[in-house]
PDB file of N, CA and C in Angstrom:
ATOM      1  N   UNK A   1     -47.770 100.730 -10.366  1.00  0.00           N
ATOM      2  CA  UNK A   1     -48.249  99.907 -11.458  1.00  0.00           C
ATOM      3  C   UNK A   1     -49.769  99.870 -11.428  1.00  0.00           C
ATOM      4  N   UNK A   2     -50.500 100.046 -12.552  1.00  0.00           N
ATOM      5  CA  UNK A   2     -51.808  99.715 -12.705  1.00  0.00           C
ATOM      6  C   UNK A   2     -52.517  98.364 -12.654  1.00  0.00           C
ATOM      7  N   UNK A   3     -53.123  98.041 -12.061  1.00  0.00           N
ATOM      8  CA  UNK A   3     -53.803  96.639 -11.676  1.00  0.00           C
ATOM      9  C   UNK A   3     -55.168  97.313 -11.777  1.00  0.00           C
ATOM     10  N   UNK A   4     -55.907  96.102 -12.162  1.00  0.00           N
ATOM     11  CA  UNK A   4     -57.317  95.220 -12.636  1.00  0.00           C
ATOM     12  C   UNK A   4     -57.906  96.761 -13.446  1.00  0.00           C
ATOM     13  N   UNK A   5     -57.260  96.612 -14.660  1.00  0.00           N
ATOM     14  CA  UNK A   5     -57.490  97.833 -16.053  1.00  0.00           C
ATOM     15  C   UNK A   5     -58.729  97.241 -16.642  1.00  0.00           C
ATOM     16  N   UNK A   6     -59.694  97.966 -16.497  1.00  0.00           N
ATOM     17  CA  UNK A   6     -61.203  97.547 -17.328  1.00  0.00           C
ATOM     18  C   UNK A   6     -61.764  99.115 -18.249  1.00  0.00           C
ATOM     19  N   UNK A   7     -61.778  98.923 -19.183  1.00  0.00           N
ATOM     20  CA  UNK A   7     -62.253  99.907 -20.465  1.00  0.00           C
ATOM     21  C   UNK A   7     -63.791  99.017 -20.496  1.00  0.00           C
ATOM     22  N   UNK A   8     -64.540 100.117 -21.403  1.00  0.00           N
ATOM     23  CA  UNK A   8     -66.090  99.549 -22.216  1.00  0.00           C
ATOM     24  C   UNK A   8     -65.971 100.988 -23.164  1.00  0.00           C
ATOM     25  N   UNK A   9     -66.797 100.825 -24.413  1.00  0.00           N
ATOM     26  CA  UNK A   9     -67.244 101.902 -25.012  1.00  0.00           C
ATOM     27  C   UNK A   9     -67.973 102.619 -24.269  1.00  0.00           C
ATOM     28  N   UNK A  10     -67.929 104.058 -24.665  1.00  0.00           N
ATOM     29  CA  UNK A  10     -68.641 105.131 -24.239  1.00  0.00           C
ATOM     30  C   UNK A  10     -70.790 104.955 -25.030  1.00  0.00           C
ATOM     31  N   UNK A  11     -70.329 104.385 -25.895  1.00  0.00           N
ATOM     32  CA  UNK A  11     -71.299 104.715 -26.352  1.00  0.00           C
ATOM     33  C   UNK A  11     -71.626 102.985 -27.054  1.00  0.00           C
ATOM     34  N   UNK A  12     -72.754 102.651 -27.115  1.00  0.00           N
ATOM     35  CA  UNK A  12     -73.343 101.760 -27.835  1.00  0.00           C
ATOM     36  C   UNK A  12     -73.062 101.658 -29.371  1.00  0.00           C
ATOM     37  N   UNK A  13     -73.549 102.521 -30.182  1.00  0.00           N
ATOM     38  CA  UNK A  13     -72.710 102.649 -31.766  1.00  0.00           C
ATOM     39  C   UNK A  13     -71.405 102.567 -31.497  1.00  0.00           C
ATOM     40  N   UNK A  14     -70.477 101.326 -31.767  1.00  0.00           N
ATOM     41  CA  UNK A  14     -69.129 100.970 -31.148  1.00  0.00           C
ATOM     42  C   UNK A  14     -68.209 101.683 -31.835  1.00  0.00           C
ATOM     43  N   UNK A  15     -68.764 102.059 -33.097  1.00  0.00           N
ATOM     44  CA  UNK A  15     -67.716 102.944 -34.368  1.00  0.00           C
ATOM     45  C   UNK A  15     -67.662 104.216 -33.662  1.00  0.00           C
ATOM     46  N   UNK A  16     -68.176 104.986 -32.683  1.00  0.00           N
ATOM     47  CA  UNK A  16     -68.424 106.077 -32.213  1.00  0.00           C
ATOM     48  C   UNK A  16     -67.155 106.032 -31.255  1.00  0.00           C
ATOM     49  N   UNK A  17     -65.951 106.581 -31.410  1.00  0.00           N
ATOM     50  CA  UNK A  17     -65.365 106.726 -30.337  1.00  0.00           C
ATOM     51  C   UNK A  17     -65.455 107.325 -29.212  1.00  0.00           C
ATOM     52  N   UNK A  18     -64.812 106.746 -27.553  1.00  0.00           N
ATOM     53  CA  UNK A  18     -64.637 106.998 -26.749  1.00  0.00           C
ATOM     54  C   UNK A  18     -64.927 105.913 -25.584  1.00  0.00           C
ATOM     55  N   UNK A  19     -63.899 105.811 -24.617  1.00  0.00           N
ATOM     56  CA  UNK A  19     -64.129 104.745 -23.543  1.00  0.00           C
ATOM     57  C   UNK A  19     -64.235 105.517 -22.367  1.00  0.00           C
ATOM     58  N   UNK A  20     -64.934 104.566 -21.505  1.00  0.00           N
ATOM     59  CA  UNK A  20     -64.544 104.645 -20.121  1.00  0.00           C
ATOM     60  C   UNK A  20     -63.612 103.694 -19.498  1.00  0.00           C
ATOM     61  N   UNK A  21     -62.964 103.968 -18.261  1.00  0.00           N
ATOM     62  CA  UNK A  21     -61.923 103.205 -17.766  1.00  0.00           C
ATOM     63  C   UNK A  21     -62.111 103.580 -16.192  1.00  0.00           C
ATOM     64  N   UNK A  22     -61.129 101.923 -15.762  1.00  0.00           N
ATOM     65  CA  UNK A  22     -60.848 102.286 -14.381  1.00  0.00           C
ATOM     66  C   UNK A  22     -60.015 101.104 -14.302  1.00  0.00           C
ATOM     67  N   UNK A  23     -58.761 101.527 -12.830  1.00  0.00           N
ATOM     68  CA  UNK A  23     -58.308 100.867 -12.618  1.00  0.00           C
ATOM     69  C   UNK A  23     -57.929 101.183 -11.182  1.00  0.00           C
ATOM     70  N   UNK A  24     -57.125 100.053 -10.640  1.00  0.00           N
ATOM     71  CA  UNK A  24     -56.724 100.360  -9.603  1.00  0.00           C
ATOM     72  C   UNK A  24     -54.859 101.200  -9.151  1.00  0.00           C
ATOM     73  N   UNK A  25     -54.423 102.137  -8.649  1.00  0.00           N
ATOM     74  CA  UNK A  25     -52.851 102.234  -8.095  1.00  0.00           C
ATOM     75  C   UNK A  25     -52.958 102.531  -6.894  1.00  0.00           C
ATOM     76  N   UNK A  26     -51.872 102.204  -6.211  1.00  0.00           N
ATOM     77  CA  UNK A  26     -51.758 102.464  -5.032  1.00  0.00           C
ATOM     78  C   UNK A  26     -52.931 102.334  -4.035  1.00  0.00           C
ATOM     79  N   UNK A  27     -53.624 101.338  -3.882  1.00  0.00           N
ATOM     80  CA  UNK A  27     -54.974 100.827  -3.209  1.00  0.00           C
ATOM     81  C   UNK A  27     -55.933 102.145  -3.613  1.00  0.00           C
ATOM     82  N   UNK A  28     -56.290 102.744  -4.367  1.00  0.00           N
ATOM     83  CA  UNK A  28     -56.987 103.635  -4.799  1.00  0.00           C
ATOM     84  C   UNK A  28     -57.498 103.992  -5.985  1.00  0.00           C
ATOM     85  N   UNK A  29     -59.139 103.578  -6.337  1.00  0.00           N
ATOM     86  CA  UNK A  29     -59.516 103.359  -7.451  1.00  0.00           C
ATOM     87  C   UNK A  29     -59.597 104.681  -8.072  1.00  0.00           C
ATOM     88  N   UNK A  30     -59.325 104.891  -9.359  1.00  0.00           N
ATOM     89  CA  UNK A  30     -59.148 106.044 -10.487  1.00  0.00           C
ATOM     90  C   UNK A  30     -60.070 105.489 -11.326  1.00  0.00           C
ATOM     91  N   UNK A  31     -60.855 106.622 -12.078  1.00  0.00           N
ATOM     92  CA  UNK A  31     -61.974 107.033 -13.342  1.00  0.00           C
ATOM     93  C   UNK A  31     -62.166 108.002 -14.078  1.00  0.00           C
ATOM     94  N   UNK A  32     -62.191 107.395 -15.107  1.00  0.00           N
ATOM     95  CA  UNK A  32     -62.299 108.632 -16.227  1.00  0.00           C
ATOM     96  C   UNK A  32     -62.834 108.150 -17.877  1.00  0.00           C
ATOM     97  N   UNK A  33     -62.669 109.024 -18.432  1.00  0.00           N
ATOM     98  CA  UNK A  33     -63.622 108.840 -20.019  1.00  0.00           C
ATOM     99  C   UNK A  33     -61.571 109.010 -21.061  1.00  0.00           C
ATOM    100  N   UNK A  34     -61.746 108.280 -21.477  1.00  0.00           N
ATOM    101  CA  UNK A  34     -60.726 108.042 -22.494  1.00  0.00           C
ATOM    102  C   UNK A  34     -61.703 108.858 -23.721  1.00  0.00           C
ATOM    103  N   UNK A  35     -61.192 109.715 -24.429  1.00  0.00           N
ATOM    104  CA  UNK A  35     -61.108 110.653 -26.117  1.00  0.00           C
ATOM    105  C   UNK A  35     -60.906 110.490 -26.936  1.00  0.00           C
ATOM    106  N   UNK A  36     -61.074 110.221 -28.083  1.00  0.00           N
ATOM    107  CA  UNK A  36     -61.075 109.770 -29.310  1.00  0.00           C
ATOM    108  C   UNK A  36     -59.272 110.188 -29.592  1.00  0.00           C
ATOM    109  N   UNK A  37     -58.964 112.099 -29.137  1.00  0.00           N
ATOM    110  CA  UNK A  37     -57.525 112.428 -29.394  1.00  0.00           C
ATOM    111  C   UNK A  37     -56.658 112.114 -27.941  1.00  0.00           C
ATOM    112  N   UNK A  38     -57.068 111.344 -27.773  1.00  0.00           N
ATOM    113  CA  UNK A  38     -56.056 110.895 -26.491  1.00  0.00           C
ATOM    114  C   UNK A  38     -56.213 111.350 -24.963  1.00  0.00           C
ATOM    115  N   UNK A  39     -56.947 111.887 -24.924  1.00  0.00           N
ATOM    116  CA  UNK A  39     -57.452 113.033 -23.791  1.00  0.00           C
ATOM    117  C   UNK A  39     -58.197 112.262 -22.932  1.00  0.00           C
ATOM    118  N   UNK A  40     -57.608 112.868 -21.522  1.00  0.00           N
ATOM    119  CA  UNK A  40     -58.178 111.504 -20.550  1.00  0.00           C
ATOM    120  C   UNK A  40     -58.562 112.868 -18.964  1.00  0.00           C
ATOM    121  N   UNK A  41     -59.710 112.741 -19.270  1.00  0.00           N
ATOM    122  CA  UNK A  41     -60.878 113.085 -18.537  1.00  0.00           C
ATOM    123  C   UNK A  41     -60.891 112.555 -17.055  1.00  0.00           C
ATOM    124  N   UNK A  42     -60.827 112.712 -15.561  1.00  0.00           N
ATOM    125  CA  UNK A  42     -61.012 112.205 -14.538  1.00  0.00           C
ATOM    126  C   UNK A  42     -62.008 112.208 -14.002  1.00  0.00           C
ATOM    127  N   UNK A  43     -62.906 111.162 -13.712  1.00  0.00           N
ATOM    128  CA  UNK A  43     -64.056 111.506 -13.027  1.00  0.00           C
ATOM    129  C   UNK A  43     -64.452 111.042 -11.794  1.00  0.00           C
ATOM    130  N   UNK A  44     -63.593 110.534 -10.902  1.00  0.00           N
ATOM    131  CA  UNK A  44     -63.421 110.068  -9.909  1.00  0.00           C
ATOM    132  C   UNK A  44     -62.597 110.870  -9.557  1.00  0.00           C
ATOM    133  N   UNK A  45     -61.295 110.362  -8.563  1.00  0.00           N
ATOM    134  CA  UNK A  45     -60.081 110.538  -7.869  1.00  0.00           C
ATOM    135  C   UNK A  45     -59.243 110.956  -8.450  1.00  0.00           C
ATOM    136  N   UNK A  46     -58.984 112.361  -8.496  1.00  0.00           N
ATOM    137  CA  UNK A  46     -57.807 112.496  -8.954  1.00  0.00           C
ATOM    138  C   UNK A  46     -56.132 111.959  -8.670  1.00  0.00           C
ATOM    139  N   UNK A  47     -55.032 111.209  -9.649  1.00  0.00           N
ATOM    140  CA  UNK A  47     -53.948 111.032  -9.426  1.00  0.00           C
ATOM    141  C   UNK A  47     -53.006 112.211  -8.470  1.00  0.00           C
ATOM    142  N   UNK A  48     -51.936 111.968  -7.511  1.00  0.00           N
ATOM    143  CA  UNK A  48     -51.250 112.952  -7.177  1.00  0.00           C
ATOM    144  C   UNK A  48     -50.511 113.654  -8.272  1.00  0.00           C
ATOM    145  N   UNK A  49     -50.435 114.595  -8.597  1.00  0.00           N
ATOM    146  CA  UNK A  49     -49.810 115.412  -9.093  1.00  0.00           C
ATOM    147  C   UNK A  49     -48.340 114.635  -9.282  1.00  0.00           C
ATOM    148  N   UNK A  50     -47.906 114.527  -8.905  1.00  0.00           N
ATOM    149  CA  UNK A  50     -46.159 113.746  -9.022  1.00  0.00           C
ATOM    150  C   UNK A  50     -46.171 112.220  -9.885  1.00  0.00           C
ATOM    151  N   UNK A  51     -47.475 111.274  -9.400  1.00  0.00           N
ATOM    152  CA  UNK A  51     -47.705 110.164 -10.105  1.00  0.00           C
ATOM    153  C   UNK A  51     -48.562 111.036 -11.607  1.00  0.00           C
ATOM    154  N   UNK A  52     -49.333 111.241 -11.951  1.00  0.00           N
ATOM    155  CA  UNK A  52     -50.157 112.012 -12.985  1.00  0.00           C
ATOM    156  C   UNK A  52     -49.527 111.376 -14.516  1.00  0.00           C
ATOM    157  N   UNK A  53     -48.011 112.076 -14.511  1.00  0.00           N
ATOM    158  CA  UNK A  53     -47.908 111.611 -16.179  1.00  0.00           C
ATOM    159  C   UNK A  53     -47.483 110.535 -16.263  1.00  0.00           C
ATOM    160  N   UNK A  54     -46.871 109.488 -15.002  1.00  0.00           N
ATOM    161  CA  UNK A  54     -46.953 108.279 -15.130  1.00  0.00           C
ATOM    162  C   UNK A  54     -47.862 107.566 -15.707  1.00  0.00           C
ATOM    163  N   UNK A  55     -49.297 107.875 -14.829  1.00  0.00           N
ATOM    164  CA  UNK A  55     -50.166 106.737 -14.902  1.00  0.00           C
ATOM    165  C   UNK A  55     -51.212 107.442 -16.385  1.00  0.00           C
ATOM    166  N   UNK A  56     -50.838 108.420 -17.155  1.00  0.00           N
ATOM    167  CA  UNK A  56     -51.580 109.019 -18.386  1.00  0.00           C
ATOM    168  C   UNK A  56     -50.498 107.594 -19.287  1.00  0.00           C
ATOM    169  N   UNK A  57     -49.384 108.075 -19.015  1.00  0.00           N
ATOM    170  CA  UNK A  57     -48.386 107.320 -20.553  1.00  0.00           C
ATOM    171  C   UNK A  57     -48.958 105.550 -19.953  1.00  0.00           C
ATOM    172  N   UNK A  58     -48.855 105.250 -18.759  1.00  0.00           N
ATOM    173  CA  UNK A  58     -49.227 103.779 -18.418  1.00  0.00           C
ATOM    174  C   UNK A  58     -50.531 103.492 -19.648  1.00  0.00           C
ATOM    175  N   UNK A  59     -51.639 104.621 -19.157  1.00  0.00           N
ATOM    176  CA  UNK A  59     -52.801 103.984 -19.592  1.00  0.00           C
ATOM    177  C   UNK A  59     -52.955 104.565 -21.327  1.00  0.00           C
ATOM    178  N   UNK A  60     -52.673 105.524 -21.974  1.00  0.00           N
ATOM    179  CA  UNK A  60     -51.771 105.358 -23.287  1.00  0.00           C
ATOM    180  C   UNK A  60     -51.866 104.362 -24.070  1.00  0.00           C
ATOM    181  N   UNK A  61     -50.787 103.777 -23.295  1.00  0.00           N
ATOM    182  CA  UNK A  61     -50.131 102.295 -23.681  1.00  0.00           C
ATOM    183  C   UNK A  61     -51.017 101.528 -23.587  1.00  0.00           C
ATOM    184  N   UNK A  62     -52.295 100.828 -22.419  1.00  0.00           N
ATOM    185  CA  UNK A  62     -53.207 100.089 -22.124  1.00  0.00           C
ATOM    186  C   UNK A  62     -54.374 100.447 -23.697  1.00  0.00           C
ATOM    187  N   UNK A  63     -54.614 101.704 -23.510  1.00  0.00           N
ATOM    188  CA  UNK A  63     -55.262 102.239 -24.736  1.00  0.00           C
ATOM    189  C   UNK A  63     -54.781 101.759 -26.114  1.00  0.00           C
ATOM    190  N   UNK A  64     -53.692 101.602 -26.589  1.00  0.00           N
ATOM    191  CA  UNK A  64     -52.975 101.443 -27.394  1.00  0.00           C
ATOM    192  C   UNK A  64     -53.529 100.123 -27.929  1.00  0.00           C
ATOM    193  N   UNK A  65     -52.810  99.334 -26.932  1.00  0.00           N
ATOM    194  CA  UNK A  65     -52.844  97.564 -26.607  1.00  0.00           C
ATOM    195  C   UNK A  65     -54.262  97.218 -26.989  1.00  0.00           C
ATOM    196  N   UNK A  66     -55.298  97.711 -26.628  1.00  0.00           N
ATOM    197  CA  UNK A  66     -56.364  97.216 -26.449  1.00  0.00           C
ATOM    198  C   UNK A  66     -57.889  97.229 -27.264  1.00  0.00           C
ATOM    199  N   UNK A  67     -57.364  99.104 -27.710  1.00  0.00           N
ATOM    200  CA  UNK A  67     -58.212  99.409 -28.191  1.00  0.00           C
ATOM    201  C   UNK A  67     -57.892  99.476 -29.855  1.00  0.00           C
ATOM    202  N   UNK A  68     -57.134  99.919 -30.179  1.00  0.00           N
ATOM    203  CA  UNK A  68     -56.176 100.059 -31.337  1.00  0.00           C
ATOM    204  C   UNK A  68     -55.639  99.159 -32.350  1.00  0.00           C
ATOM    205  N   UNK A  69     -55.192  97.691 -31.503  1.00  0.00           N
ATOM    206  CA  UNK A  69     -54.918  96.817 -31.740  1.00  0.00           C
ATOM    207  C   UNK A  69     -54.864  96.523 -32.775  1.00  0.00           C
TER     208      UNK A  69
END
């Protein structure tokens, strides 16, 4: 499960899409740039391979919820 989920815009002009994000799984913090087409960029830690499309559809959904709204 994803714990303490924090997004901000990428960019100052807020109409400009794209976020950054981070959160925490498995005691191990993950980062990356969220895409205007859904595309999620890692720039930290990569997920294991086996967790991966879990925690894409998790944060998706967080995306969804939050940004979309």
């Amino acid at each position: 499960m994803i714990q303490h989920f924090q997004y901000k815009s990428m960019f100052e002009n807020k109409q400009l899409p794209g976020w950054t994000f981070s959160f925490y799984f498995s005691g191990t913090k993950y980062q990356g740039n969220y895409h205007k087409d859904g595309k999620i960029e890692w720039t930290g830690a990569t997920p294991p391979a086996d967790k991966e499309d879990s925690l894409k559809k998790q944060l998706h959904e967080l995306m969804l919820f939050h940004v979309y709204d």
